[in-house]
PDB file of N, CA and C in Angstrom:
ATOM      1  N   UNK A   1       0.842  -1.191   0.000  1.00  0.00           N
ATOM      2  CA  UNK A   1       0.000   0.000   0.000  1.00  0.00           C
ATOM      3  C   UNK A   1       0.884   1.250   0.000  1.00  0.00           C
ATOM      4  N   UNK A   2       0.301   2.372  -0.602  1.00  0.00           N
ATOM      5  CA  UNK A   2       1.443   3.423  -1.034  1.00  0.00           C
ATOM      6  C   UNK A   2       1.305   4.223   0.616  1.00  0.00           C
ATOM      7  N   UNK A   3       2.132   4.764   0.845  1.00  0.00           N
ATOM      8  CA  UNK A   3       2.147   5.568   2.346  1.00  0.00           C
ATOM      9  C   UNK A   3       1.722   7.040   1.615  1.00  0.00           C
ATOM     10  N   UNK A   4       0.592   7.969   2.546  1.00  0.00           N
ATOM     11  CA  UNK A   4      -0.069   9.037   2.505  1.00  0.00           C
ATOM     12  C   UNK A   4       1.092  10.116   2.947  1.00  0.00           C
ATOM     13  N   UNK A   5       0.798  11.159   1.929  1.00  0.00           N
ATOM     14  CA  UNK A   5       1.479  12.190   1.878  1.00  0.00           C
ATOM     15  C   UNK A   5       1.792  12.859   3.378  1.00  0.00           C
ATOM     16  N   UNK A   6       0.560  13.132   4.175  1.00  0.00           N
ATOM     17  CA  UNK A   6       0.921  13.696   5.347  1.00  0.00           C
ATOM     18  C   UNK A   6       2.089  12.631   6.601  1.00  0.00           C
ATOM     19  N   UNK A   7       2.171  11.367   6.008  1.00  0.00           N
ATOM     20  CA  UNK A   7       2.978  10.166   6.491  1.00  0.00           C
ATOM     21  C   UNK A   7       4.654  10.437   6.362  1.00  0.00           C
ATOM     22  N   UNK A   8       4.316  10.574   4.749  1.00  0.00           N
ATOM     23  CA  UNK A   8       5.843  10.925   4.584  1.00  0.00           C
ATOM     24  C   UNK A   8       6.401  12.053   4.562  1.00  0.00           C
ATOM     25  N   UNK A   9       5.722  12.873   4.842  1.00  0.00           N
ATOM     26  CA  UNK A   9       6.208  14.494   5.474  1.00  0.00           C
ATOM     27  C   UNK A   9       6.552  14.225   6.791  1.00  0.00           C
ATOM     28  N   UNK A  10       5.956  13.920   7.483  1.00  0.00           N
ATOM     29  CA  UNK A  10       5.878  13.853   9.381  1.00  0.00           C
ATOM     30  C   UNK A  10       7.350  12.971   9.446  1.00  0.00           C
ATOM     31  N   UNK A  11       7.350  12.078   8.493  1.00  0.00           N
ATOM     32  CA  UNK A  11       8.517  10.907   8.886  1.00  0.00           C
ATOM     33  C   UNK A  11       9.847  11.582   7.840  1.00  0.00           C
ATOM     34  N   UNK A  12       9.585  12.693   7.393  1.00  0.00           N
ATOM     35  CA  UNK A  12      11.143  13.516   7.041  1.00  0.00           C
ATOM     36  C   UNK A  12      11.024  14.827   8.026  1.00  0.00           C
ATOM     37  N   UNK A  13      10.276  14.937   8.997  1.00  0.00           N
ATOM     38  CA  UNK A  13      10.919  16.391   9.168  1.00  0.00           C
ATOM     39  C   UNK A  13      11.023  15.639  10.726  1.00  0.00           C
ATOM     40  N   UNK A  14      10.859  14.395  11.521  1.00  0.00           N
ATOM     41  CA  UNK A  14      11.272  13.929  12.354  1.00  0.00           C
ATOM     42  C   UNK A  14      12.761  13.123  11.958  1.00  0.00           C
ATOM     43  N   UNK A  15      12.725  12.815  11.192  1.00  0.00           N
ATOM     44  CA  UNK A  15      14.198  12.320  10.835  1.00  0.00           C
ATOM     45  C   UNK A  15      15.016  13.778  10.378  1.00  0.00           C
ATOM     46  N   UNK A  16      14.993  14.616  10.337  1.00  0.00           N
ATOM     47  CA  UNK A  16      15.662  15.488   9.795  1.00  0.00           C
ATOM     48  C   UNK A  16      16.086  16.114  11.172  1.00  0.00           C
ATOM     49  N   UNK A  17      15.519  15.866  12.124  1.00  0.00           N
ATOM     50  CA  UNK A  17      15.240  16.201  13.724  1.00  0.00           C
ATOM     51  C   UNK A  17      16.162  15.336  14.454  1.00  0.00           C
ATOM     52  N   UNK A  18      16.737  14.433  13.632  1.00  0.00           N
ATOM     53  CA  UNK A  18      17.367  13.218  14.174  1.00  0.00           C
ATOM     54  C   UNK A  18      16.767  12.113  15.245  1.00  0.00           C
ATOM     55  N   UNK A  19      15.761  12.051  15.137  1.00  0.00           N
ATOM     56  CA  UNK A  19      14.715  11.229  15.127  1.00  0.00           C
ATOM     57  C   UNK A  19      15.486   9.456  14.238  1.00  0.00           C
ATOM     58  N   UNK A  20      15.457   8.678  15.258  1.00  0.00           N
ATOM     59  CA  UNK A  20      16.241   7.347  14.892  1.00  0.00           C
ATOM     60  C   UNK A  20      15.034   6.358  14.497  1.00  0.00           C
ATOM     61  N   UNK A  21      14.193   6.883  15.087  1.00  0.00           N
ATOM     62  CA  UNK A  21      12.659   5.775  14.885  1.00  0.00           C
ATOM     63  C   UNK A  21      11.453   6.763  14.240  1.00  0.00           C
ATOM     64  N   UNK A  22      12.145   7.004  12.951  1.00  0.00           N
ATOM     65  CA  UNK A  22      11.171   8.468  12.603  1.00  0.00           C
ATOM     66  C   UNK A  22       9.972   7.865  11.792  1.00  0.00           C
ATOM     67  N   UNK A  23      10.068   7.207  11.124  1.00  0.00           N
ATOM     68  CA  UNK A  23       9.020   5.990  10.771  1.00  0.00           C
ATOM     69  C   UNK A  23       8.250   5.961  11.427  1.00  0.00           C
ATOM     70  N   UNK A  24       8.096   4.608  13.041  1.00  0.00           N
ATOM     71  CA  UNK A  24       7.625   4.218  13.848  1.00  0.00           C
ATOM     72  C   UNK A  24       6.981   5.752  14.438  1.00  0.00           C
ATOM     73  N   UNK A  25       7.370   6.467  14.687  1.00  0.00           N
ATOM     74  CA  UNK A  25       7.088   7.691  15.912  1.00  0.00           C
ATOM     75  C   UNK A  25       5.543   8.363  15.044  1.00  0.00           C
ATOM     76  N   UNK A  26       6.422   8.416  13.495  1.00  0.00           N
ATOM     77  CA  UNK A  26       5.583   9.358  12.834  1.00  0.00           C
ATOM     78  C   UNK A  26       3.432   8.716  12.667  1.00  0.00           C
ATOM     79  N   UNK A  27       4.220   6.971  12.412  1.00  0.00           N
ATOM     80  CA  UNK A  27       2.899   6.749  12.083  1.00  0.00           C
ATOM     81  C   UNK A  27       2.146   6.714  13.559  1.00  0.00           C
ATOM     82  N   UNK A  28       3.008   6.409  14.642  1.00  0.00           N
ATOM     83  CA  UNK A  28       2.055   6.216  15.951  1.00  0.00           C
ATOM     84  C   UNK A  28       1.439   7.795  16.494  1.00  0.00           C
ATOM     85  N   UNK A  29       2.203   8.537  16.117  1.00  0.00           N
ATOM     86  CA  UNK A  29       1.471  10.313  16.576  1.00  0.00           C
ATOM     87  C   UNK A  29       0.544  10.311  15.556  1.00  0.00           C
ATOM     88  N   UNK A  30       0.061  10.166  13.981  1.00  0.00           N
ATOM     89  CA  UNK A  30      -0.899   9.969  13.127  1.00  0.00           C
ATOM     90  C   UNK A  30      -1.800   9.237  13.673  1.00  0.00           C
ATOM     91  N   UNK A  31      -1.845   7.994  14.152  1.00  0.00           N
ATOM     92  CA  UNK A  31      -2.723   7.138  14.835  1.00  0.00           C
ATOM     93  C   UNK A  31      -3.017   7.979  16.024  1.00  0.00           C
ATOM     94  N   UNK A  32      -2.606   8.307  16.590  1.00  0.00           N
ATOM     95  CA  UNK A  32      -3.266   8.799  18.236  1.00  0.00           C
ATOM     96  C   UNK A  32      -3.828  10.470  17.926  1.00  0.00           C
ATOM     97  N   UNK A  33      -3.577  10.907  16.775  1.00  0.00           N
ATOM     98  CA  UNK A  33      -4.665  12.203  16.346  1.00  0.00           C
ATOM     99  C   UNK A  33      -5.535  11.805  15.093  1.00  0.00           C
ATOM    100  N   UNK A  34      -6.129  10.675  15.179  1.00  0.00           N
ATOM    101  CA  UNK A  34      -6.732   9.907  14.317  1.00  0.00           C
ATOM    102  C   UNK A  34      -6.510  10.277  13.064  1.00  0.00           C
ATOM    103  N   UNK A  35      -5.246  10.961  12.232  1.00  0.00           N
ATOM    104  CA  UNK A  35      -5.194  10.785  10.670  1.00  0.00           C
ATOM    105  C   UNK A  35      -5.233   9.221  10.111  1.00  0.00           C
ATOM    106  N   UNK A  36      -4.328   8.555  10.913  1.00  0.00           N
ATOM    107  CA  UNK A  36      -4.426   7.157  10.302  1.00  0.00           C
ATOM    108  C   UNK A  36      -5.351   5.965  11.042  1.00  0.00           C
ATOM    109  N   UNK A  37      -6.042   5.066  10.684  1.00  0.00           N
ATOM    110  CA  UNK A  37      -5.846   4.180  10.981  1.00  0.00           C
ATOM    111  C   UNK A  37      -5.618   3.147  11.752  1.00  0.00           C
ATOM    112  N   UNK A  38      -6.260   2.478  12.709  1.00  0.00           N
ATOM    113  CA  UNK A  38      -5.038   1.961  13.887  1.00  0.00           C
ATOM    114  C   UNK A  38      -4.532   1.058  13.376  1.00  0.00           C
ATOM    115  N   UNK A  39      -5.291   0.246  12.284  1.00  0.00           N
ATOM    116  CA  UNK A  39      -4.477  -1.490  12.134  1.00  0.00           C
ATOM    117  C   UNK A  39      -3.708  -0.966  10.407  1.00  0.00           C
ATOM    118  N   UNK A  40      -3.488   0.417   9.887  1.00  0.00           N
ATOM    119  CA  UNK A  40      -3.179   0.098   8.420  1.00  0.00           C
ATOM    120  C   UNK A  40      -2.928   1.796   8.158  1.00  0.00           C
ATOM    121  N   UNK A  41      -2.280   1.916   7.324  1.00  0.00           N
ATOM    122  CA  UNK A  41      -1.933   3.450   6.455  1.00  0.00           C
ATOM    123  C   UNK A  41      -3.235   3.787   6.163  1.00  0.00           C
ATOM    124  N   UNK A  42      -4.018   3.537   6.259  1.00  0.00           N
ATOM    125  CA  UNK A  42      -5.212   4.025   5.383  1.00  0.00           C
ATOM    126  C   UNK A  42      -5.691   5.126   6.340  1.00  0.00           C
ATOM    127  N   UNK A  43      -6.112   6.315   5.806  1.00  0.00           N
ATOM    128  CA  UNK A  43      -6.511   7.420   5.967  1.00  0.00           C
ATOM    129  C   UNK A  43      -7.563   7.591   6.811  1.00  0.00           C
ATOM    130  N   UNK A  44      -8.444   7.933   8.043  1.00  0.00           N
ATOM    131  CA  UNK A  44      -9.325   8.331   8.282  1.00  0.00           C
ATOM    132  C   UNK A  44      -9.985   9.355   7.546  1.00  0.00           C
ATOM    133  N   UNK A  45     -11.028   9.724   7.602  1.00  0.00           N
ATOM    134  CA  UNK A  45     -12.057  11.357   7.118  1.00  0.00           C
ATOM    135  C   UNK A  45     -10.708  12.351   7.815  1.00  0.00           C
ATOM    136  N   UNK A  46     -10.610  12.424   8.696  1.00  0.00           N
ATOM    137  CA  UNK A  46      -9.926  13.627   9.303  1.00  0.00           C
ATOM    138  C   UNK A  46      -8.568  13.494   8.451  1.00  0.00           C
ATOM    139  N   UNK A  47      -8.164  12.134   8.529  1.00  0.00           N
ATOM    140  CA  UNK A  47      -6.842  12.191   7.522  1.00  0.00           C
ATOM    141  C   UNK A  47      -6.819  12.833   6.272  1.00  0.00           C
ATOM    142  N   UNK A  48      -7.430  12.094   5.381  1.00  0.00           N
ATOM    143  CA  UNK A  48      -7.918  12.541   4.036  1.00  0.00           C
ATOM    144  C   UNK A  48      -8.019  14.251   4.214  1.00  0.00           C
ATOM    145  N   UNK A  49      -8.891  14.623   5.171  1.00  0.00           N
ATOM    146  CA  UNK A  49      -8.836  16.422   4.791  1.00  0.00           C
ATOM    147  C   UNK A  49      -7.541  17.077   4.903  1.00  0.00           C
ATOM    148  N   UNK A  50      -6.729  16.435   6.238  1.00  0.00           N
ATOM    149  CA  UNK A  50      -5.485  17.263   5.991  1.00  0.00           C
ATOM    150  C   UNK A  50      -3.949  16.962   5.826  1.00  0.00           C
ATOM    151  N   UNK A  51      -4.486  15.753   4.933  1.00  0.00           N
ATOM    152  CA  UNK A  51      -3.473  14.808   3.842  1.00  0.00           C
ATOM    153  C   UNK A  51      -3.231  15.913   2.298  1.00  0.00           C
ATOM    154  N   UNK A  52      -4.700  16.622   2.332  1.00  0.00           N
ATOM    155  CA  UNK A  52      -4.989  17.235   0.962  1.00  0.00           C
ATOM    156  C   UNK A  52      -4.432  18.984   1.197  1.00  0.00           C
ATOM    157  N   UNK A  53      -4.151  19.216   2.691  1.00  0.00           N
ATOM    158  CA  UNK A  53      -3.946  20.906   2.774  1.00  0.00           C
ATOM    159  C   UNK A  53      -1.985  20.499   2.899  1.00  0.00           C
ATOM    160  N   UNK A  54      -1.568  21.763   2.617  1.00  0.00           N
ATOM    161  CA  UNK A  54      -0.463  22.349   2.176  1.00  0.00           C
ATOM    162  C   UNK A  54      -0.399  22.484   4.193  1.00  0.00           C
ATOM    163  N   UNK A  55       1.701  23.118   3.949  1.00  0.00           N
ATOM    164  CA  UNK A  55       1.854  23.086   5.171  1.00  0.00           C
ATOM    165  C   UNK A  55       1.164  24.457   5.819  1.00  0.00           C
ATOM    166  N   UNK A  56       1.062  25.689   4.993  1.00  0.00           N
ATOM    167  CA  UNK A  56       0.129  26.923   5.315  1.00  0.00           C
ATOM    168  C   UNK A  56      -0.824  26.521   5.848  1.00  0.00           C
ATOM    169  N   UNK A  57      -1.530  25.704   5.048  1.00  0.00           N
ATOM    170  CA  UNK A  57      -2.915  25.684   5.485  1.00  0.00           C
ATOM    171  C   UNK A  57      -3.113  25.068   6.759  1.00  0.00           C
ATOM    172  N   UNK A  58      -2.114  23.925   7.127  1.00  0.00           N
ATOM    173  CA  UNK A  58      -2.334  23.202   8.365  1.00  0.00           C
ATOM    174  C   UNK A  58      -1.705  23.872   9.609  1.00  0.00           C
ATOM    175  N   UNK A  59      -0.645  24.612   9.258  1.00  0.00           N
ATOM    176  CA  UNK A  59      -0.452  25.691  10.413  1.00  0.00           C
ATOM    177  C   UNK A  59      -1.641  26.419  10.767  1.00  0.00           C
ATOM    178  N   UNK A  60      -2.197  27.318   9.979  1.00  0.00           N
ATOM    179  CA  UNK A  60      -3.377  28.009   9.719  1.00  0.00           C
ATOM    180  C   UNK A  60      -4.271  27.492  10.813  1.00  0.00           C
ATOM    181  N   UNK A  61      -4.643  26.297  10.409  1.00  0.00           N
ATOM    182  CA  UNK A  61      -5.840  25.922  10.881  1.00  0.00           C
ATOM    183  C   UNK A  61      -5.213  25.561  12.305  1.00  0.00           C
ATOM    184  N   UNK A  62      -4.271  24.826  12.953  1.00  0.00           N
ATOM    185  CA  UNK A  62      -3.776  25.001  14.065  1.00  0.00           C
ATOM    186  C   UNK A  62      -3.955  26.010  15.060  1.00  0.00           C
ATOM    187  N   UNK A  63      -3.381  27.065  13.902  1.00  0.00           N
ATOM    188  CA  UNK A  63      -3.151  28.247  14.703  1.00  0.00           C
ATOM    189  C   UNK A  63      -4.984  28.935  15.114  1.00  0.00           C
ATOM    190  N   UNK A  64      -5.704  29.264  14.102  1.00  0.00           N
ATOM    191  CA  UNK A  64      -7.110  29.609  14.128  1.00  0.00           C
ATOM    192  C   UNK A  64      -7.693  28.503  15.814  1.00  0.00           C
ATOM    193  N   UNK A  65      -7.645  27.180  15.511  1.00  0.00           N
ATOM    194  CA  UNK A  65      -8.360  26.090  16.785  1.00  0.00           C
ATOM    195  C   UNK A  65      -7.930  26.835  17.891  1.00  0.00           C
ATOM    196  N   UNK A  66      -6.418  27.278  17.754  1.00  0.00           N
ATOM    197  CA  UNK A  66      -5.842  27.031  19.126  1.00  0.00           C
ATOM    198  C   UNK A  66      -5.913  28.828  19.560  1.00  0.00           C
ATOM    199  N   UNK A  67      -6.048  29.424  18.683  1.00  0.00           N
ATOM    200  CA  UNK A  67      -6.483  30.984  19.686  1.00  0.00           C
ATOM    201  C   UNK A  67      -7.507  31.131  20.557  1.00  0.00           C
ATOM    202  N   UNK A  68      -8.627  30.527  20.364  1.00  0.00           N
ATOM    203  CA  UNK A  68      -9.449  30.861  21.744  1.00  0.00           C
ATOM    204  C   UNK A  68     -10.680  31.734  20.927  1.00  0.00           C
ATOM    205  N   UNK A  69     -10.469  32.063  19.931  1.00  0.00           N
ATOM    206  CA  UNK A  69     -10.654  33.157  19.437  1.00  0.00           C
ATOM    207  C   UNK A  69     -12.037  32.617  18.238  1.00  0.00           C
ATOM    208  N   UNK A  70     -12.486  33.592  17.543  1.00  0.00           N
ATOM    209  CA  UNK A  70     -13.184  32.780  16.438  1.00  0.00           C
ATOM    210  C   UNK A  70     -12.786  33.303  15.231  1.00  0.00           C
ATOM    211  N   UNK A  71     -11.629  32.956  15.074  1.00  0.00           N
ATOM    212  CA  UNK A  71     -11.119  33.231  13.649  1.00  0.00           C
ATOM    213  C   UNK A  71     -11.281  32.180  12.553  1.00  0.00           C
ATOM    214  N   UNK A  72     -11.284  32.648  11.619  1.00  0.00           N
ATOM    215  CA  UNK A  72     -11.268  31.950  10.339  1.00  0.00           C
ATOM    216  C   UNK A  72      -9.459  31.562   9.966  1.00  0.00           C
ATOM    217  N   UNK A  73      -9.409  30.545   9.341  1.00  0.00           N
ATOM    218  CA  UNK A  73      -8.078  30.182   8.975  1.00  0.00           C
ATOM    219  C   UNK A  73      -7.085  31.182   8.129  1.00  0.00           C
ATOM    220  N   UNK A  74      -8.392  32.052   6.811  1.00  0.00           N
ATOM    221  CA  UNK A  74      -7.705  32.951   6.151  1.00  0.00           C
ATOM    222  C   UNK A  74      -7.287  34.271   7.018  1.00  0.00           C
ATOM    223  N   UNK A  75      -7.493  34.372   8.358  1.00  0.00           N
ATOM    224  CA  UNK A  75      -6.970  35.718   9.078  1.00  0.00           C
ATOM    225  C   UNK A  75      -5.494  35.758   9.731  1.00  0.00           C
ATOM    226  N   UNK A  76      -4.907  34.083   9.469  1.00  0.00           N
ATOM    227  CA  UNK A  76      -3.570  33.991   9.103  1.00  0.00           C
ATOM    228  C   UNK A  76      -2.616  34.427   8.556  1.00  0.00           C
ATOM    229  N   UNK A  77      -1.513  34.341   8.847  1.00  0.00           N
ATOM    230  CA  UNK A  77      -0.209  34.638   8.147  1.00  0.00           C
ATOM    231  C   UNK A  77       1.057  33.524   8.346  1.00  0.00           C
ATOM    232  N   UNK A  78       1.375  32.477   7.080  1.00  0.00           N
ATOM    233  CA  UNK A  78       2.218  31.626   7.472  1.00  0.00           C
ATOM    234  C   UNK A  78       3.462  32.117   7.193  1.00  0.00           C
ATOM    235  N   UNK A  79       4.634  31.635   7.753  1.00  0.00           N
ATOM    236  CA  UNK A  79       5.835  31.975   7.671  1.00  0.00           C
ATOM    237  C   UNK A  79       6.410  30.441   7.423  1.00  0.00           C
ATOM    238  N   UNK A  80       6.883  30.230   6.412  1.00  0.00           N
ATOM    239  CA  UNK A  80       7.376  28.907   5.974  1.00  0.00           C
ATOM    240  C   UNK A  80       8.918  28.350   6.755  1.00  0.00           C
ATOM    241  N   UNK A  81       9.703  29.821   7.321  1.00  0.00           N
ATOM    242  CA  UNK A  81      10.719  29.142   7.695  1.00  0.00           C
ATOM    243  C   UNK A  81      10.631  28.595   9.544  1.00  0.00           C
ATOM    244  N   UNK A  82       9.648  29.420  10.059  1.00  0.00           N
ATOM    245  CA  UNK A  82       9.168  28.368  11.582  1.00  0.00           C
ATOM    246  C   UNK A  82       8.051  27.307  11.428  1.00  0.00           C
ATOM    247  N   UNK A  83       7.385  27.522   9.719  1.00  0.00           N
ATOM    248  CA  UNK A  83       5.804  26.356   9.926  1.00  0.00           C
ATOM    249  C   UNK A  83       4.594  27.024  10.988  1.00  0.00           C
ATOM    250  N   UNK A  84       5.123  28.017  11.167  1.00  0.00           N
ATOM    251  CA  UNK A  84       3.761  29.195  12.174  1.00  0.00           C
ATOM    252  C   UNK A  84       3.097  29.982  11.788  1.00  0.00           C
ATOM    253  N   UNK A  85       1.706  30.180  11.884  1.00  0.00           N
ATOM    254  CA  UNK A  85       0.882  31.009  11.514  1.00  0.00           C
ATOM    255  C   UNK A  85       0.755  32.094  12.721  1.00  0.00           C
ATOM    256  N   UNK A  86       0.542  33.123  12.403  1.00  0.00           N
ATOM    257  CA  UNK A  86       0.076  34.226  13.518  1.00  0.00           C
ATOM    258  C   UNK A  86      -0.947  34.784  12.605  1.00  0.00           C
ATOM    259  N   UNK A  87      -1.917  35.476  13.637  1.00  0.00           N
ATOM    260  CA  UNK A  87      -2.926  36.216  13.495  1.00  0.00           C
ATOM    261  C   UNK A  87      -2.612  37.616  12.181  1.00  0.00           C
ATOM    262  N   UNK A  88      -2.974  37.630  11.672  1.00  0.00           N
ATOM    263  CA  UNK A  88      -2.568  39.186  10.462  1.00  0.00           C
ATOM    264  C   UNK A  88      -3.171  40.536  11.516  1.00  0.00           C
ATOM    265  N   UNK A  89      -2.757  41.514  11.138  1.00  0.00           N
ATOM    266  CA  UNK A  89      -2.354  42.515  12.131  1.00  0.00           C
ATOM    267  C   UNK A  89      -4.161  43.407  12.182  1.00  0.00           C
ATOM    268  N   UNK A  90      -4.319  43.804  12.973  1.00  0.00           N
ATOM    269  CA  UNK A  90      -6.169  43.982  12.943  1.00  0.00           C
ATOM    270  C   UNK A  90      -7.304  43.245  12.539  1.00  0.00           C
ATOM    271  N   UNK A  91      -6.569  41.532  12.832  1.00  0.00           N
ATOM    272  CA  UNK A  91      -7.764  40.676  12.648  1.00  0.00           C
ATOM    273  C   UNK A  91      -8.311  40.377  14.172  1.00  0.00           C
ATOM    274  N   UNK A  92      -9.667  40.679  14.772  1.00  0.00           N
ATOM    275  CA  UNK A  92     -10.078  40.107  16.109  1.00  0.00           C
ATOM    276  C   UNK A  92     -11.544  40.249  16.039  1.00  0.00           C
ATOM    277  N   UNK A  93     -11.769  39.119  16.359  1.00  0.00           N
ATOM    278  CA  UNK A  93     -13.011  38.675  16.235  1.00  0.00           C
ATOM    279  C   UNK A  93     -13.763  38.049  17.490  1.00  0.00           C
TER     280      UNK A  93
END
């Protein structure tokens, strides 16, 4: 079975981390935030949606859940070299 995109991202930027079991680590943190699967690679619903978003978008949406706040994802701003979104400057809602 082919391994899912958000699989083999997670298992290069933990090995790039020097991460020795970056494989193993990557698919068991996927399993325990239900993207994958417990018995197989195969995708959950939640997987599949953010198997299909870019790394913007999944910061984004991180960042939007985790303010407290009721923002929309587009009131973001990603910065590709930390993978962090912050709020854009007079967005509050």
């Amino acid at each position: 079975m082919k391994k899912p995109k958000i699989l083999i991202r997670l298992t290069n930027q933990l090995r790039s981390k020097g991460d020795k079991n970056a494989s193993q680590n990557a698919v068991a943190y996927l399993r325990k935030f239900g993207i994958l699967k417990q018995d197989s690679y195969e995708l959950t619903e939640k997987g599949k949606e953010r198997n299909e978003m870019s790394a913007g978008d999944r910061a984004k949406d991180r960042a939007s859940k985790y303010s407290g706040r009721k923002n929309d994802p587009s009131d973001y701003s990603y910065d590709a070299k930390t993978n962090q979104a912050t709020l854009k400057y007079g967005k509050t809602r």
